[in-house]
Protein backbone atom coordinates (compact mmCIF):
# COMPACT_ATOMS: atom_id res chain seq x y z
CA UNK A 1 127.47 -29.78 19.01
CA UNK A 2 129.33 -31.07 22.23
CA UNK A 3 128.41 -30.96 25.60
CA UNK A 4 130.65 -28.61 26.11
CA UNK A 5 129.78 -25.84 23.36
CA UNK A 6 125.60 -26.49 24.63
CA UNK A 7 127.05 -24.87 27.90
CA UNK A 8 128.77 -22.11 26.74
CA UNK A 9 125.17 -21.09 24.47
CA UNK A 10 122.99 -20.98 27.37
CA UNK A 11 125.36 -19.39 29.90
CA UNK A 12 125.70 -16.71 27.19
CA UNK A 13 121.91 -16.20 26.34
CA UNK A 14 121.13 -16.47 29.66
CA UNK A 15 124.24 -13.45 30.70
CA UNK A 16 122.55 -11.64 27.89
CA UNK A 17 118.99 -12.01 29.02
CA UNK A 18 120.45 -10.58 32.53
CA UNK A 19 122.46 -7.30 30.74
CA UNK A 20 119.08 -6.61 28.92
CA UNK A 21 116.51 -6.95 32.19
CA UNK A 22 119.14 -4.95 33.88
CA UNK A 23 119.20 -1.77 31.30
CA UNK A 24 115.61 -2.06 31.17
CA UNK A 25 114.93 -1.80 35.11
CA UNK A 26 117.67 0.84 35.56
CA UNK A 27 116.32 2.94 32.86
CA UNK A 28 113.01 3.02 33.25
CA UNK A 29 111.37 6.16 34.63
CA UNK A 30 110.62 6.06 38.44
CA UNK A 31 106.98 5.72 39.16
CA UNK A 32 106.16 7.51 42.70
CA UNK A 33 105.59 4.38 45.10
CA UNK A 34 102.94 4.79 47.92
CA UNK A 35 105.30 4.89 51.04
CA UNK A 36 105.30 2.05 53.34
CA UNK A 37 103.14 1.69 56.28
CA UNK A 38 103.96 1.04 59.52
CA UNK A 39 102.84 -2.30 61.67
CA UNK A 40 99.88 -0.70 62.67
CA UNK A 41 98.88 0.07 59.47
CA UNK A 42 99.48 3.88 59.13
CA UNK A 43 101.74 5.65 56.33
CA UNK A 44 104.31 8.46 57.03
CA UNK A 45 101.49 10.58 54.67
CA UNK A 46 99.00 8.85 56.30
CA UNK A 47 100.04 10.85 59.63
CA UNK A 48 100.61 14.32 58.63
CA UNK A 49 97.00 14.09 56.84
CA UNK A 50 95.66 12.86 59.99
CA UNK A 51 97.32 15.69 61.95
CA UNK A 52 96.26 17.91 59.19
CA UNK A 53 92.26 16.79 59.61
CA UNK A 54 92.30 16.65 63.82
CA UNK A 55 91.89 20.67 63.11
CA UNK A 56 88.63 22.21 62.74
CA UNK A 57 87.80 20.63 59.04
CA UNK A 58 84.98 20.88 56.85
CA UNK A 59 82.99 17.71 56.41
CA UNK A 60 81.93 16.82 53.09
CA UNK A 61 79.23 13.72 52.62
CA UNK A 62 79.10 12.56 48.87
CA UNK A 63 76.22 10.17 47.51
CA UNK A 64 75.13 8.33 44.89
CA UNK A 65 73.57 5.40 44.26
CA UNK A 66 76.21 2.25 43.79
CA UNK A 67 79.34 1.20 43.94
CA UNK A 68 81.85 2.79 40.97
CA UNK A 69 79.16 5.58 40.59
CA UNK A 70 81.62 8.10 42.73
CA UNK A 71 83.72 10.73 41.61
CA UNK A 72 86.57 9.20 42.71
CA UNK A 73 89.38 11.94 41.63
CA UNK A 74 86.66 14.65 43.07
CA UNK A 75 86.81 12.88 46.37
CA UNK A 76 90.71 12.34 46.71
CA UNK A 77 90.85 15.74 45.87
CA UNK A 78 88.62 17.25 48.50
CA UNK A 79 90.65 14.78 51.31
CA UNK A 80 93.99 14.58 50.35
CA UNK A 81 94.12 18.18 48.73
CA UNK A 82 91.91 20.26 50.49
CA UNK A 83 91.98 18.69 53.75
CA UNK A 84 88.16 17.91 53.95
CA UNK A 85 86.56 15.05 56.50
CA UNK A 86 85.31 13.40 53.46
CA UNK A 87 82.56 10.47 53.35
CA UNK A 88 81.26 8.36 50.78
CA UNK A 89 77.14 7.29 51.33
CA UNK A 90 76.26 4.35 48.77
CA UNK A 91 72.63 3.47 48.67
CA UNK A 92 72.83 0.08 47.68
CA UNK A 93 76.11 -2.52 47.43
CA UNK A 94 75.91 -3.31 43.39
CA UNK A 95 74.41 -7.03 44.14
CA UNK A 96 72.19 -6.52 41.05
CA UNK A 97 74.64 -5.71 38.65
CA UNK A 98 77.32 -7.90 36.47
CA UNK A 99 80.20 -9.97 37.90
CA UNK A 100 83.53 -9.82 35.79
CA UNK A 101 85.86 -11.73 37.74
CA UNK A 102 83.47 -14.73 38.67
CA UNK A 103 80.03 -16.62 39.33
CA UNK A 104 79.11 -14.38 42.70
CA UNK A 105 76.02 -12.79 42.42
CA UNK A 106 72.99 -11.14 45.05
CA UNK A 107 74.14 -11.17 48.44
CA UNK A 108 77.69 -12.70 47.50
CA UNK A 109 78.43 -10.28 45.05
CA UNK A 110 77.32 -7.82 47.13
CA UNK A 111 80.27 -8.43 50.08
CA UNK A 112 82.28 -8.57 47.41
CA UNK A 113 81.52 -5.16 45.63
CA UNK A 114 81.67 -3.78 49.86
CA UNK A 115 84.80 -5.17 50.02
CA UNK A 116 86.38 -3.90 46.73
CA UNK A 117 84.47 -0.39 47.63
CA UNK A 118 85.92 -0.23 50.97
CA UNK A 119 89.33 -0.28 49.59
CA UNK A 120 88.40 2.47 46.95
CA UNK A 121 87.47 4.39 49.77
CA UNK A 122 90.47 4.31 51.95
CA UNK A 123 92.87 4.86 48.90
CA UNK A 124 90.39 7.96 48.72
CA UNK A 125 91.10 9.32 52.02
CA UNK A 126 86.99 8.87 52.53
CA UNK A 127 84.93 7.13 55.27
CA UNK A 128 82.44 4.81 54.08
CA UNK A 129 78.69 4.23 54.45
CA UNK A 130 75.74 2.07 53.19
CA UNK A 131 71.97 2.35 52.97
CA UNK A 132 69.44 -0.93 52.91
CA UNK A 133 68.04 -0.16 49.54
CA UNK A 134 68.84 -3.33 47.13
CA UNK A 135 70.31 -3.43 44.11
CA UNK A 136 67.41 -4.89 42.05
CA UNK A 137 69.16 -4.71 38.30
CA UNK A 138 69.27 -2.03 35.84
CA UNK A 139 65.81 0.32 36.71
CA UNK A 140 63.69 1.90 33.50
CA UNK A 141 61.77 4.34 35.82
CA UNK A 142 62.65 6.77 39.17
CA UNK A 143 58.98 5.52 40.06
CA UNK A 144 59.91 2.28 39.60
CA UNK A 145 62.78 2.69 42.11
CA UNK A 146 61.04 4.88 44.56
CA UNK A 147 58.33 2.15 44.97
CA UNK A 148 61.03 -0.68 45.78
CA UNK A 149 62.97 1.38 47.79
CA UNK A 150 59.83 2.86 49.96
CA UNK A 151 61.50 4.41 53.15
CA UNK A 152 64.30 2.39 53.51
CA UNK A 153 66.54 4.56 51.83
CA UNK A 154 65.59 7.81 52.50
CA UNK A 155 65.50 6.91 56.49
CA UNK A 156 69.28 5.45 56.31
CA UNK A 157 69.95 8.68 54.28
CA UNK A 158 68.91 10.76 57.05
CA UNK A 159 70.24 8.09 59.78
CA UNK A 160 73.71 9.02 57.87
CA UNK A 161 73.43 12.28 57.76
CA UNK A 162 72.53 12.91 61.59
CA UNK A 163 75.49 10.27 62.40
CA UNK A 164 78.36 11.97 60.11
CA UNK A 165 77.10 15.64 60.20
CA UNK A 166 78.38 17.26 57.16
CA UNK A 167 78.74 20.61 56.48
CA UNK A 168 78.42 20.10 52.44
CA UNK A 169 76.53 17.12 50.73
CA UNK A 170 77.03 16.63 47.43
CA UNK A 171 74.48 15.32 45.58
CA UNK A 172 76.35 12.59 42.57
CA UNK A 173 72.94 12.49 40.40
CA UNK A 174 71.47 15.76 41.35
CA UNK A 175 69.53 17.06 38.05
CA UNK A 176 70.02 13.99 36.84
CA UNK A 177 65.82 12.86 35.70
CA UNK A 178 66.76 9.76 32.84
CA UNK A 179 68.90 6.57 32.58
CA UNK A 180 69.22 4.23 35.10
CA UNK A 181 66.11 4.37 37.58
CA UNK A 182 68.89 4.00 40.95
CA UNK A 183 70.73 6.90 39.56
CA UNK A 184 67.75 9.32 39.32
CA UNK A 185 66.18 8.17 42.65
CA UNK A 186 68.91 8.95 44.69
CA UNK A 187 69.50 12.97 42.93
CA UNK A 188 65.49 12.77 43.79
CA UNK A 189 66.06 11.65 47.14
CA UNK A 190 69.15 13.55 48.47
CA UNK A 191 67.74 16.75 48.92
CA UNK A 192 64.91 15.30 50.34
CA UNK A 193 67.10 13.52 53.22
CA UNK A 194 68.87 16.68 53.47
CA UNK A 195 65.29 18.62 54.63
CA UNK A 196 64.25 15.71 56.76
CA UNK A 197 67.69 15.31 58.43
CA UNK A 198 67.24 19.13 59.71
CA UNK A 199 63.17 18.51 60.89
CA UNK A 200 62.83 17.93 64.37
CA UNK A 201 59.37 16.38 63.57
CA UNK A 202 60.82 13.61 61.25
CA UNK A 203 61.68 10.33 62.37
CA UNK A 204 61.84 10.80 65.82
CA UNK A 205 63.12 7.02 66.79
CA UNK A 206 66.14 8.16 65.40
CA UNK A 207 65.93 11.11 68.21
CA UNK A 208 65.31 8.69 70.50
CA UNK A 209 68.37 7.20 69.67
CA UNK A 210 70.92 10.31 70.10
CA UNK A 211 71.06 11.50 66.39
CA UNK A 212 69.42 14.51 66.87
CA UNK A 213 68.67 16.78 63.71
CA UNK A 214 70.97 18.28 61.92
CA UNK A 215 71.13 20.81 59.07
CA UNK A 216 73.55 20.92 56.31
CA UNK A 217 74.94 24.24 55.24
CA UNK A 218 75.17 23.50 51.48
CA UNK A 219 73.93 21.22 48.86
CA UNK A 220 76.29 20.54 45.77
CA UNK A 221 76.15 18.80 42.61
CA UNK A 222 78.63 17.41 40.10
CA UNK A 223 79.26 20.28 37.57
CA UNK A 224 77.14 19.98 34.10
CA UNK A 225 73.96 18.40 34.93
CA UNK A 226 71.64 21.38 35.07
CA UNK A 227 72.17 23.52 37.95
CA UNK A 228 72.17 27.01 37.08
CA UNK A 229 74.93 28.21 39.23
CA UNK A 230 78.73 28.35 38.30
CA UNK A 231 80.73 25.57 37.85
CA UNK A 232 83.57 24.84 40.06
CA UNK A 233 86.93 23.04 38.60
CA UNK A 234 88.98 20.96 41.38
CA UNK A 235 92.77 21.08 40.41
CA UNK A 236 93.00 17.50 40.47
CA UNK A 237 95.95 17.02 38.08
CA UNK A 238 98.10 19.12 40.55
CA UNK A 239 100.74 16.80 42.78
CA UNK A 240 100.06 16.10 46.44
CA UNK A 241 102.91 17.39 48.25
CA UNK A 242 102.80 14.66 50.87
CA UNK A 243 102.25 11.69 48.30
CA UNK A 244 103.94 12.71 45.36
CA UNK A 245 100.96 11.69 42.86
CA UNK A 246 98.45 13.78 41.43
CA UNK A 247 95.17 13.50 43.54
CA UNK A 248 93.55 12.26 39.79
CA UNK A 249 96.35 9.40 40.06
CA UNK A 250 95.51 8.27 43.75
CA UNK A 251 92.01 8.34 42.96
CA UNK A 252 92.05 6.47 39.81
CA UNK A 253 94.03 4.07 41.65
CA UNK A 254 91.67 3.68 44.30
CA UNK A 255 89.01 3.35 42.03
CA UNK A 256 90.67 0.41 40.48
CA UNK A 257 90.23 -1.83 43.52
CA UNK A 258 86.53 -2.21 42.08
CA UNK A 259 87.39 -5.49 39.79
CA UNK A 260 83.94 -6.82 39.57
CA UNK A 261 83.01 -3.96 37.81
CA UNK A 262 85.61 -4.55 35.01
CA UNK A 263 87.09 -1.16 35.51
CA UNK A 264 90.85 -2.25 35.26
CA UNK A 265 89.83 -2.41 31.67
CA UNK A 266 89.22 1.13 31.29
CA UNK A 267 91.45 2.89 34.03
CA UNK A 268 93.15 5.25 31.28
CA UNK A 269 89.79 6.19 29.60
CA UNK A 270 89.22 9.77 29.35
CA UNK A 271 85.91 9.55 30.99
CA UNK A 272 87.64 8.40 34.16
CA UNK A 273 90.21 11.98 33.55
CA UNK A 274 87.19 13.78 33.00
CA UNK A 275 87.49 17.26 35.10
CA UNK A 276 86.35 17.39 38.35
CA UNK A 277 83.63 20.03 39.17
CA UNK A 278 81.15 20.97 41.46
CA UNK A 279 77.96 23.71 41.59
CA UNK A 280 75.58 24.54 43.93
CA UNK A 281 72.36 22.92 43.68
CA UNK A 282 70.53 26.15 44.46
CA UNK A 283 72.43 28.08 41.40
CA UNK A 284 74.43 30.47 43.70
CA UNK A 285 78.00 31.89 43.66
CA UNK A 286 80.45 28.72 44.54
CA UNK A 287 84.26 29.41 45.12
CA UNK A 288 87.32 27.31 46.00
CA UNK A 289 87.41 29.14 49.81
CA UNK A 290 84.33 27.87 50.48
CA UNK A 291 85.55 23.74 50.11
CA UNK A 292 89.22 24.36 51.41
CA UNK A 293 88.59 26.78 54.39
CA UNK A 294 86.84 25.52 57.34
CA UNK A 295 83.17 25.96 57.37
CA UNK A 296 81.98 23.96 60.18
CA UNK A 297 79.13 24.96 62.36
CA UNK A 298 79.66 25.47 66.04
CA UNK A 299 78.73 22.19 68.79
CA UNK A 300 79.18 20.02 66.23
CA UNK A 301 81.35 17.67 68.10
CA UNK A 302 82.61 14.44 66.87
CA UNK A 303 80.41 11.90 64.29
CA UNK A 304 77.88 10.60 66.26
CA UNK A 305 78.27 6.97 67.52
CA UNK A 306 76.40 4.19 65.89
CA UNK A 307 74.65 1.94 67.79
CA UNK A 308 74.03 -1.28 65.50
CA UNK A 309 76.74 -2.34 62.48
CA UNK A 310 76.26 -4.50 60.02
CA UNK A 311 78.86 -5.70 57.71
CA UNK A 312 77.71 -8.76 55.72
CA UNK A 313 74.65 -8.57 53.65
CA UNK A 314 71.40 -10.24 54.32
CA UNK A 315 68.68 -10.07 52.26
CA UNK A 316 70.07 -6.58 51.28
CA UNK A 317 70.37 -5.17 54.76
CA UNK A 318 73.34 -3.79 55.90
CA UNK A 319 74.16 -0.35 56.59
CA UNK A 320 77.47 1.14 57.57
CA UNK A 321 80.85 -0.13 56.94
């Protein structure tokens, strides 16, 4: 074959190669794209949800017990759908659990699993905190927890609580009394840190500090574990007008972020599209109105100001992010 002829075969393949990336591109279904943000780091959507939330709001504090344990579809849903000031409270960073991207593990995997969390959260629409309970591995017994743990937890929990002053707190492992040790320590301890939060008598440093008590209005729990009340559906799968994704979409994609934990390898699972639902913890009546409409309590003012931050792990300290 001459010089010549070589030429003309790869120009062709290579024209050919073009035609057939350019049918494929063209043709391909649009995929919504997250809009753009400006240089100071705020979206278009961004704005008109941040409008949206300056009115009176009702503030919604979810917990659990680590990183990936969050509803994450439940809590796009409740600030990008319902317009809720929506937190996320973590009781420990993850440190004591598997690393699937590298060798990082204790307080080095824990930054990471903050970091990879804190991104969750944003794509969420949700603030972020942390208690100083540690991570200590995978837990056979709630007693076994509670006696690691001592008070550190449940005083952060009510630190948080007096700081963000939410109207609802739902409770991710309420009812929840076998598996993991973490998980059913902190559906033991949330309505526990709920009481104490409201008790003028309890932990009065934290008085002395400005975060005066506070009472929550209502105590949730994720639908199906045991409450006796009715169970709550979130339309999740409906679009956001202002992002053009289903809130189940932007949270799975937030929830993504959390690589360590080898989610990417099960985004599409069905447990991850699971329906989102709620209850009362107390097994009364629980409607749609009550999440959506504002339900704040008078002089609540804005979240309280905290007075130390920690970001970076030590010796599993830390508590807000």
């Amino acid at each position: 074959m001459t010089v010549c002829a070589t030429r003309k075969k790869i120009f062709f393949n290579a024209a050919a190669a073009a035609i057939v990336l350019t049918f494929f591109f063209t043709t391909m279904p649009l995929r919504a794209q997250r809009p753009a943000k400006d240089p100071n780091g705020q979206s278009l959507p961004d704005a008109i949800e941040a409008i949206d939330r300056a009115r009176v709001a009702t503030r919604v504090l979810f917990i659990t017990a680590h990183p990936d344990d969050e509803a994450s579809t439940l809590l796009t849903y409740l600030s990008r759908g319902a317009s809720d000031d929506v937190a996320l409270l973590t009781l420990t960073r993850g440190e004591g659990g598997q690393n699937a991207i590298g060798s990082e593990q204790g307080p080095k995997l824990a930054v990471i699993r903050s970091a990879e969390l804190y991104a969750a959260a944003q794509t969420y629409g949700a603030k972020l905190f942390f208690t100083r309970a540690p991570d200590f591995g995978f837990s056979k017994t709630m007693e076994e927890t509670l006696k690691i743990w001592g008070d550190t937890a449940t005083g952060d929990m009510v630190r948080v609580i007096r700081t963000f002053r939410p109207d609802i707190v739902i409770n991710g492992w309420g009812s929840v009394r076998q598996g993991h040790g973490n998980h059913q320590a902190s559906g033991f301890l949330t309505p526990k840190a709920v009481e104490l939060a409201a008790d003028p008598k309890a932990y009065p440093d934290l008085i002395a500090e400005g975060l005066t008590p506070w009472k929550v209005g209502m105590l949730l729990q994720q639908g199906g574990r045991g409450a006796n009340g009715a169970t709550l559906t979130l339309p999740v799968n409906d679009i956001s007008p202002v992002w053009g994704e289903s809130y189940g979409e932007i949270g799975r994609a937030g929830f993504a972020n959390q690589r360590s934990q080898g989610v990417v390898a099960f985004t599409n699972s069905s447990f991850l599209r699971r329906p989102a639902t709620v209850q009362r913890s107390d097994g009364g009546n629980l409607d749609a109105a009550t999440i959506a409409q504002p339900v704040s309590q008078p002089n609540r003012g804005p979240i309280a100001r905290v007075t130390q931050v920690k970001l970076v792990p030590q010796s599993g300290s830390a508590l807000f992010m």
